[in-house]
Protein backbone atom coordinates (compact mmCIF):
# COMPACT_ATOMS: atom_id res chain seq x y z
CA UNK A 1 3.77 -23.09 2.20
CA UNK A 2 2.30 -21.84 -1.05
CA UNK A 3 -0.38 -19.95 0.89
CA UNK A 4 2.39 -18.53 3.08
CA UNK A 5 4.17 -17.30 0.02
CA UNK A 6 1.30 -15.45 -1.64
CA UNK A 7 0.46 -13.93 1.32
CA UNK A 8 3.98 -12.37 2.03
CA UNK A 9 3.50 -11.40 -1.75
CA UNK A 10 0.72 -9.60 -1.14
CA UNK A 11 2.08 -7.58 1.93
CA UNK A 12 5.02 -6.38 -0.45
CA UNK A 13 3.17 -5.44 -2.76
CA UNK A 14 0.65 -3.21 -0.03
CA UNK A 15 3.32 -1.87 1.00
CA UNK A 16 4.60 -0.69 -2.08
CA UNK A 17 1.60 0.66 -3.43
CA UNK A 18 0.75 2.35 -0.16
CA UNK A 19 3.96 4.22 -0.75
CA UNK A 20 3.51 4.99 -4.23
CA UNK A 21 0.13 5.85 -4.40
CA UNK A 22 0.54 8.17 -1.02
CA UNK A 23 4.14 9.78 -2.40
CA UNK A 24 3.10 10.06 -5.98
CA UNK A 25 0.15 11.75 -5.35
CA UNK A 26 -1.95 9.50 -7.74
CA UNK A 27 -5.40 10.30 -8.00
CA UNK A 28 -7.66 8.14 -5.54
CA UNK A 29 -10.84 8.71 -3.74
CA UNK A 30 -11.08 11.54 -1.00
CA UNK A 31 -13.23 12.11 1.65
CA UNK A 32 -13.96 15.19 3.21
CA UNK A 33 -15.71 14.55 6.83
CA UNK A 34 -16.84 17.99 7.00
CA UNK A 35 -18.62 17.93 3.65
CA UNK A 36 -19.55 14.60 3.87
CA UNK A 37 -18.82 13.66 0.58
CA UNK A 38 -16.43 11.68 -1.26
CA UNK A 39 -14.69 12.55 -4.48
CA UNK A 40 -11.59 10.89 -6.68
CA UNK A 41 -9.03 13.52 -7.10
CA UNK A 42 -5.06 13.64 -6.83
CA UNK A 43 -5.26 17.53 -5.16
CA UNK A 44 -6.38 17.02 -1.62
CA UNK A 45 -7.48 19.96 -0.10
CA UNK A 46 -9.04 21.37 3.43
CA UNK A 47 -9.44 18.63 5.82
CA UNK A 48 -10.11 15.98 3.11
CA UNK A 49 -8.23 12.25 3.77
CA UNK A 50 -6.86 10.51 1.03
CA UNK A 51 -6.37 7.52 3.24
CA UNK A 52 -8.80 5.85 2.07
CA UNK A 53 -7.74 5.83 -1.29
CA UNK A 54 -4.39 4.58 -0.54
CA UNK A 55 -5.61 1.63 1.35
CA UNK A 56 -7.84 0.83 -1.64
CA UNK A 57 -5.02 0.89 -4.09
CA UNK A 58 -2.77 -0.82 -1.67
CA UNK A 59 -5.40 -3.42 -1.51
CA UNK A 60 -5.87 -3.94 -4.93
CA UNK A 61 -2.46 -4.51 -5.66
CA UNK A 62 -1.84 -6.88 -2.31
CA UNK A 63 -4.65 -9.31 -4.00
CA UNK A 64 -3.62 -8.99 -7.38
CA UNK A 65 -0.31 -9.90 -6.23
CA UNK A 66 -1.74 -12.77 -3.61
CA UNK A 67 -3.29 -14.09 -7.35
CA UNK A 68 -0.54 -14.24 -9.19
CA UNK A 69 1.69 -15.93 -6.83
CA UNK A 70 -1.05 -18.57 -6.56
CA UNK A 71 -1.38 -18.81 -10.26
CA UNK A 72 2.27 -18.95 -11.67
CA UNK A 73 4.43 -22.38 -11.83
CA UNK A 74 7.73 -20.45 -11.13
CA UNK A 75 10.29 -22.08 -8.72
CA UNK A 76 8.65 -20.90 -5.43
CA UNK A 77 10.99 -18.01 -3.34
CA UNK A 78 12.92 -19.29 -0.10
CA UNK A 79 9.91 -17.83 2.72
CA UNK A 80 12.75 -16.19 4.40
CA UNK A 81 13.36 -13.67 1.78
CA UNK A 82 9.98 -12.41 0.96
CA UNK A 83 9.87 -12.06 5.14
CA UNK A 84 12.52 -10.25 4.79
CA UNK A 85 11.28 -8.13 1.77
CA UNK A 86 7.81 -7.92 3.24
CA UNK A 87 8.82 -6.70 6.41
CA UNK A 88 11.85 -4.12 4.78
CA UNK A 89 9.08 -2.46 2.97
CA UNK A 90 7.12 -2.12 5.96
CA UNK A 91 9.88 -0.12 7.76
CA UNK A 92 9.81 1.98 4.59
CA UNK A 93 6.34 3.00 4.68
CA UNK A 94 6.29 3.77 8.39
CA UNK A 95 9.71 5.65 8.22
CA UNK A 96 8.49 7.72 4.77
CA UNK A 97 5.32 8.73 7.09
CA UNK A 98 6.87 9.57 10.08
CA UNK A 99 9.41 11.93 8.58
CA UNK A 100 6.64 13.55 7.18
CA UNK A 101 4.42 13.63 10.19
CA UNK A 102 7.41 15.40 12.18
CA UNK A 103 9.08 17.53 9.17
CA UNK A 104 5.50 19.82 10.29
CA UNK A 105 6.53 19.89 14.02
């Protein structure tokens, strides 16, 4: 069950960073297909894709969370909760993209 709850702390944190970092407009590596190169900015222009640089800090901060849920001696959360958490945020992240996906339509 310990696994179980490190993992589901992990996939809140992803999806909080994913937000963040993509609504924020934090700096992160760019790509720009086109060009072929990569570069870390916060300004994306042309047809560059940040995407990858939200997934890498989304990552990062899913395994640093993973690690410290492993690594504290805290009374462990009931599973259900960080389910629901996990899978609240989730929602959050596709809803925040989709309304931006149609507010261009």
């Amino acid at each position: 069950m310990r696994s179980v709850r490190a993992a589901l702390s992990a996939v809140c944190a992803f999806a909080v960073a994913y937000l963040v970092a993509g609504s924020l407009r934090l700096p992160t590596f760019a790509y720009d297909p086109i060009a072929h190169a990569a570069s870390f900015t916060a300004d994306v222009r042309g047809v560059s894709m940040r995407y990858y640089g939200d997934l890498a800090w989304a990552c990062a901060a899913g395994s640093c969370a993973a690690a410290v849920s492993l690594g504290t001696r805290r009374p462990a959360r009931p599973v259900g909760a960080l389910t629901g958490a996990a899978l609240s945020l989730i929602a959050l992240d596709v809803v925040f993209y989709l309304s931006r996906l149609f507010a261009r339509v």
